[in-house]
N, C-alpha and C. Protein backbone atom coordinates (compact mmCIF):
# COMPACT_ATOMS: atom_id res chain seq x y z
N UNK A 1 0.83 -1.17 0.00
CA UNK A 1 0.00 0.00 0.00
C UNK A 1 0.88 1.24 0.00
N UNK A 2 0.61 2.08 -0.42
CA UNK A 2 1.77 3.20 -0.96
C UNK A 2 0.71 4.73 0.48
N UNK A 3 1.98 4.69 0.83
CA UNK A 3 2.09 5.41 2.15
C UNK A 3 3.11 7.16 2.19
N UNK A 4 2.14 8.13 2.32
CA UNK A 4 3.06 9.53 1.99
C UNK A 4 4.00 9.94 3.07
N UNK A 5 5.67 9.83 2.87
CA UNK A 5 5.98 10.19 4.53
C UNK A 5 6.73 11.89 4.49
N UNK A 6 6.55 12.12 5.41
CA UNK A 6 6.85 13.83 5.00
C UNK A 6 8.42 13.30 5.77
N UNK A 7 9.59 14.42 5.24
CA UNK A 7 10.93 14.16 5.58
C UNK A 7 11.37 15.78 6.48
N UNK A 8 11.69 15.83 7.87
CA UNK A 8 12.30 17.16 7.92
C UNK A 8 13.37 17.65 8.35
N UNK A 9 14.04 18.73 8.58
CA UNK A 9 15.44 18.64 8.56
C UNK A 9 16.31 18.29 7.26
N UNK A 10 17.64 17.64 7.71
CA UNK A 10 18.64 17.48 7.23
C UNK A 10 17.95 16.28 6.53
N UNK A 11 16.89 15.44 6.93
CA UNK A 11 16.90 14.36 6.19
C UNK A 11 16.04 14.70 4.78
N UNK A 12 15.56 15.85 4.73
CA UNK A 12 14.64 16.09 3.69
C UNK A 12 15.29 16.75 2.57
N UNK A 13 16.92 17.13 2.67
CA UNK A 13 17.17 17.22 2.08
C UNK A 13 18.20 16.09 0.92
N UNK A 14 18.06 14.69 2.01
CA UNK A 14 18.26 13.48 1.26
C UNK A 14 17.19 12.83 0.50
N UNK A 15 16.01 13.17 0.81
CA UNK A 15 14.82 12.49 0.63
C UNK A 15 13.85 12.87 -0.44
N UNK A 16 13.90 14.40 -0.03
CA UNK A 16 12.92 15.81 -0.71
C UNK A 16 11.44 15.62 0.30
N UNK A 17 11.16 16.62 0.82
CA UNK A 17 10.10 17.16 1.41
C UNK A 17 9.16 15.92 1.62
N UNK A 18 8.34 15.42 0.73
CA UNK A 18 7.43 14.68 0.84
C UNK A 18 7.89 13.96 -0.26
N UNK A 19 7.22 12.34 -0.08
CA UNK A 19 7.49 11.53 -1.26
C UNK A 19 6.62 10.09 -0.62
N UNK A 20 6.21 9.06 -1.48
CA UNK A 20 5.11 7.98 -1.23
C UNK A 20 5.93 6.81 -1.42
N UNK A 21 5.63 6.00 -0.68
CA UNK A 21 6.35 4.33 -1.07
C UNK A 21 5.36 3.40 -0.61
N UNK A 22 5.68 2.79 -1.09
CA UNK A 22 4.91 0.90 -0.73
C UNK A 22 5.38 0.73 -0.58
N UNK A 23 4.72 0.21 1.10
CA UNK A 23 5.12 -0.65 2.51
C UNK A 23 3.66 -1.16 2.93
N UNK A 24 4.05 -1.98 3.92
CA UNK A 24 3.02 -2.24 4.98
C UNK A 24 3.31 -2.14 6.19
N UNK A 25 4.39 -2.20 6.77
CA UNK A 25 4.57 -1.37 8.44
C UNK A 25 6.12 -0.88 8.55
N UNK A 26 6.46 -0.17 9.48
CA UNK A 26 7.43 0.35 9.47
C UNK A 26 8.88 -0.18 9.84
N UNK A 27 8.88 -1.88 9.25
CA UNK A 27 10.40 -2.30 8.97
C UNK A 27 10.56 -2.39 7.94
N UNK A 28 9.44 -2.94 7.10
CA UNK A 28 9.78 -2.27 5.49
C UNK A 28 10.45 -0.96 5.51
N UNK A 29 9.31 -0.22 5.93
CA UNK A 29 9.53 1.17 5.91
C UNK A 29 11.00 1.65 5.93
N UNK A 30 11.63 1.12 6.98
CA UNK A 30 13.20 1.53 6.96
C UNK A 30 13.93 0.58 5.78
N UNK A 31 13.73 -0.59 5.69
CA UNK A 31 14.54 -1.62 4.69
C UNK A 31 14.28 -0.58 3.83
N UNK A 32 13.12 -0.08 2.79
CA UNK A 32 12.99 0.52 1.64
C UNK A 32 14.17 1.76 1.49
N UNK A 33 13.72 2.66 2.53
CA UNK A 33 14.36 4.26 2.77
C UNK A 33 16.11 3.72 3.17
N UNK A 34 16.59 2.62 3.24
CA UNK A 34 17.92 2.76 3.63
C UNK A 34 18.92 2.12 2.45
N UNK A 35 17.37 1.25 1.40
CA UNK A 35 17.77 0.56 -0.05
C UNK A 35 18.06 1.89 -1.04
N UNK A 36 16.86 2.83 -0.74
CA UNK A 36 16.60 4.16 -1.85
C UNK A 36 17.26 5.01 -1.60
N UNK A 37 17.80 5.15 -0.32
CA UNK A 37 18.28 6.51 -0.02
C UNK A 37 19.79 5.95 1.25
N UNK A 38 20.78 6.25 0.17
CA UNK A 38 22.22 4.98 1.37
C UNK A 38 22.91 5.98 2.25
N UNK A 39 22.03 7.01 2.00
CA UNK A 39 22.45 8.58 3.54
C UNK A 39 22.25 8.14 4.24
N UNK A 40 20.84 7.51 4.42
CA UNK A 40 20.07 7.28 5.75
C UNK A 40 20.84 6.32 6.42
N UNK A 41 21.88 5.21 5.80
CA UNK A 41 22.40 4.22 6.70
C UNK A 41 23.17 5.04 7.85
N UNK A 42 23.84 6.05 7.26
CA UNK A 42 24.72 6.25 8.40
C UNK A 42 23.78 7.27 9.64
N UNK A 43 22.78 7.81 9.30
CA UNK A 43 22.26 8.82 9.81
C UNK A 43 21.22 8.33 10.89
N UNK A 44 21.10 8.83 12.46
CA UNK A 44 19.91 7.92 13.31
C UNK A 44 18.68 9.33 12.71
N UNK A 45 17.77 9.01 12.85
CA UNK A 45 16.46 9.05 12.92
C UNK A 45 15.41 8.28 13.86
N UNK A 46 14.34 9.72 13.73
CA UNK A 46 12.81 8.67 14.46
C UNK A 46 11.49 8.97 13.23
N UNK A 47 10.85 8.16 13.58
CA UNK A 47 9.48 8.07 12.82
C UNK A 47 8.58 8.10 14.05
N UNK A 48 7.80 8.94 13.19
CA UNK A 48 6.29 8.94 14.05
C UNK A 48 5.42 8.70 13.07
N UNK A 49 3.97 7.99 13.67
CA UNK A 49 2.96 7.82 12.78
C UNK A 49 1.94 8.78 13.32
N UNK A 50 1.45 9.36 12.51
CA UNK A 50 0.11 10.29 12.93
C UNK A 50 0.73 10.47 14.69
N UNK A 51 1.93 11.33 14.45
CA UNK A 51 1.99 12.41 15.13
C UNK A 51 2.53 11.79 17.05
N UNK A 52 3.15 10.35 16.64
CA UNK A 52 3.58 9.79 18.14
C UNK A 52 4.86 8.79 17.49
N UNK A 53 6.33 8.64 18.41
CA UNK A 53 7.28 8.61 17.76
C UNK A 53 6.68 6.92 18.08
N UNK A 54 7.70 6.25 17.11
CA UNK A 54 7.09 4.88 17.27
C UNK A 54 8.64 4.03 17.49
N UNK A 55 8.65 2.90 17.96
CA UNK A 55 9.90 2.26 18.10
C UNK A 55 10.35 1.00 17.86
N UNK A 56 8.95 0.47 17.47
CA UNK A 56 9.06 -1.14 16.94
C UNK A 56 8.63 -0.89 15.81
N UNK A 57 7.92 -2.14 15.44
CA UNK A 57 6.85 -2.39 14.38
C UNK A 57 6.12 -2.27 14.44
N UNK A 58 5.06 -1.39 13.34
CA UNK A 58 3.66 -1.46 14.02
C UNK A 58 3.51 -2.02 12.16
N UNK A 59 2.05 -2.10 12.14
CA UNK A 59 1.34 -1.79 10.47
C UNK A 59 0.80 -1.02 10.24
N UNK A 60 1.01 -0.50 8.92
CA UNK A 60 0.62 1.22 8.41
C UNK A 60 -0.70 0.56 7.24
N UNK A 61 -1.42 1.77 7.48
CA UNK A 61 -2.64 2.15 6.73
C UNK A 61 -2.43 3.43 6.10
N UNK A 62 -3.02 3.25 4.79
CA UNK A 62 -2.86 4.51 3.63
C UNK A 62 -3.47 5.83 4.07
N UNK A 63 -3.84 5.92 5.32
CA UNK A 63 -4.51 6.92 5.83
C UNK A 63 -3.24 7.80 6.89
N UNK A 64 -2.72 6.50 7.32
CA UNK A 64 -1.24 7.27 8.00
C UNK A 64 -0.87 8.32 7.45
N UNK A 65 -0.22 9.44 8.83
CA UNK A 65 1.03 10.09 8.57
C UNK A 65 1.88 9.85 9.04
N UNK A 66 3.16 9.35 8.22
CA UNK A 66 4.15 9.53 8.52
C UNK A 66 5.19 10.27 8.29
N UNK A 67 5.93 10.94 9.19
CA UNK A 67 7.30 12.09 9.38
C UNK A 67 8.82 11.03 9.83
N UNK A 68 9.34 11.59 9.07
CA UNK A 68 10.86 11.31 9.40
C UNK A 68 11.72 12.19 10.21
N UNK A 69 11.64 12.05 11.50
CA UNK A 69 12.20 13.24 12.11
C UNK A 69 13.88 12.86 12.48
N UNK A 70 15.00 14.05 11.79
CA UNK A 70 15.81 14.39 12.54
C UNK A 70 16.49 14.41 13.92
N UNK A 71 17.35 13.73 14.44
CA UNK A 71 18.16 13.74 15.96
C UNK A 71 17.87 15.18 16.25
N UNK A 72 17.38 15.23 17.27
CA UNK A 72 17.10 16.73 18.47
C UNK A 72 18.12 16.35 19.46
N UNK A 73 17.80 17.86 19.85
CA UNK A 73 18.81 17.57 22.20
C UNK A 73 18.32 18.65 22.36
N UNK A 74 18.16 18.62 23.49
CA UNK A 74 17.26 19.47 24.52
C UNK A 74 18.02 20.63 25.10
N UNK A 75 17.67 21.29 25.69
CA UNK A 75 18.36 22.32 26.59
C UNK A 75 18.44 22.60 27.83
C-alpha cells in the first residue's frame, strides 16, 4: 500500500520534502528508505505515525502520517 511520509530537517534534504512508497509497516519502511536513499544508513532518525514517535513495528494504513524526524537535544 503506498504510504506519503513527509521528511524534515537534514533528512529532507536526502529524501525531498514529501514523497510515497509501498510498505506495509514500518520495517519495510526503513529496509525501503535505507535501499533508496544509502544517507540514511549512516544517519539515526525517528518516525512517528500520525503524530507519536514509534519504536518497533507497528502496520501502516494509507490513511497514515508519517514524518521522518531528525536527531534533536534538549536544553
Amino acid at each position: 500500500m503506498a504510504v506519503k511520509i513527509e521528511a524534515f530537517g537534514q533528512l529532507s534534504e536526502i529524501t525531498g520534502k514529501a514523497f510515497v512508497v509501498d510498505v506495509r509497516d514500518t520495517d519495510q519502511l526503513t529496509s525501503v528508505l535505507r535501499d533508496k536513499y544509502h544517507a540514511l544508513t549512516n544517519i539515526k532518525y525517528l518516525l512517528a505515525v500520525n503524530r507519536k514517535l514509534v519504536t518497533g513495528n507497528i502496520q501502516l494504513d494509507a490513511t497514515d502520517t508519517i514524518a521522518l524526524l531528525p536527531p534533536y537535544s534538549g536544553g
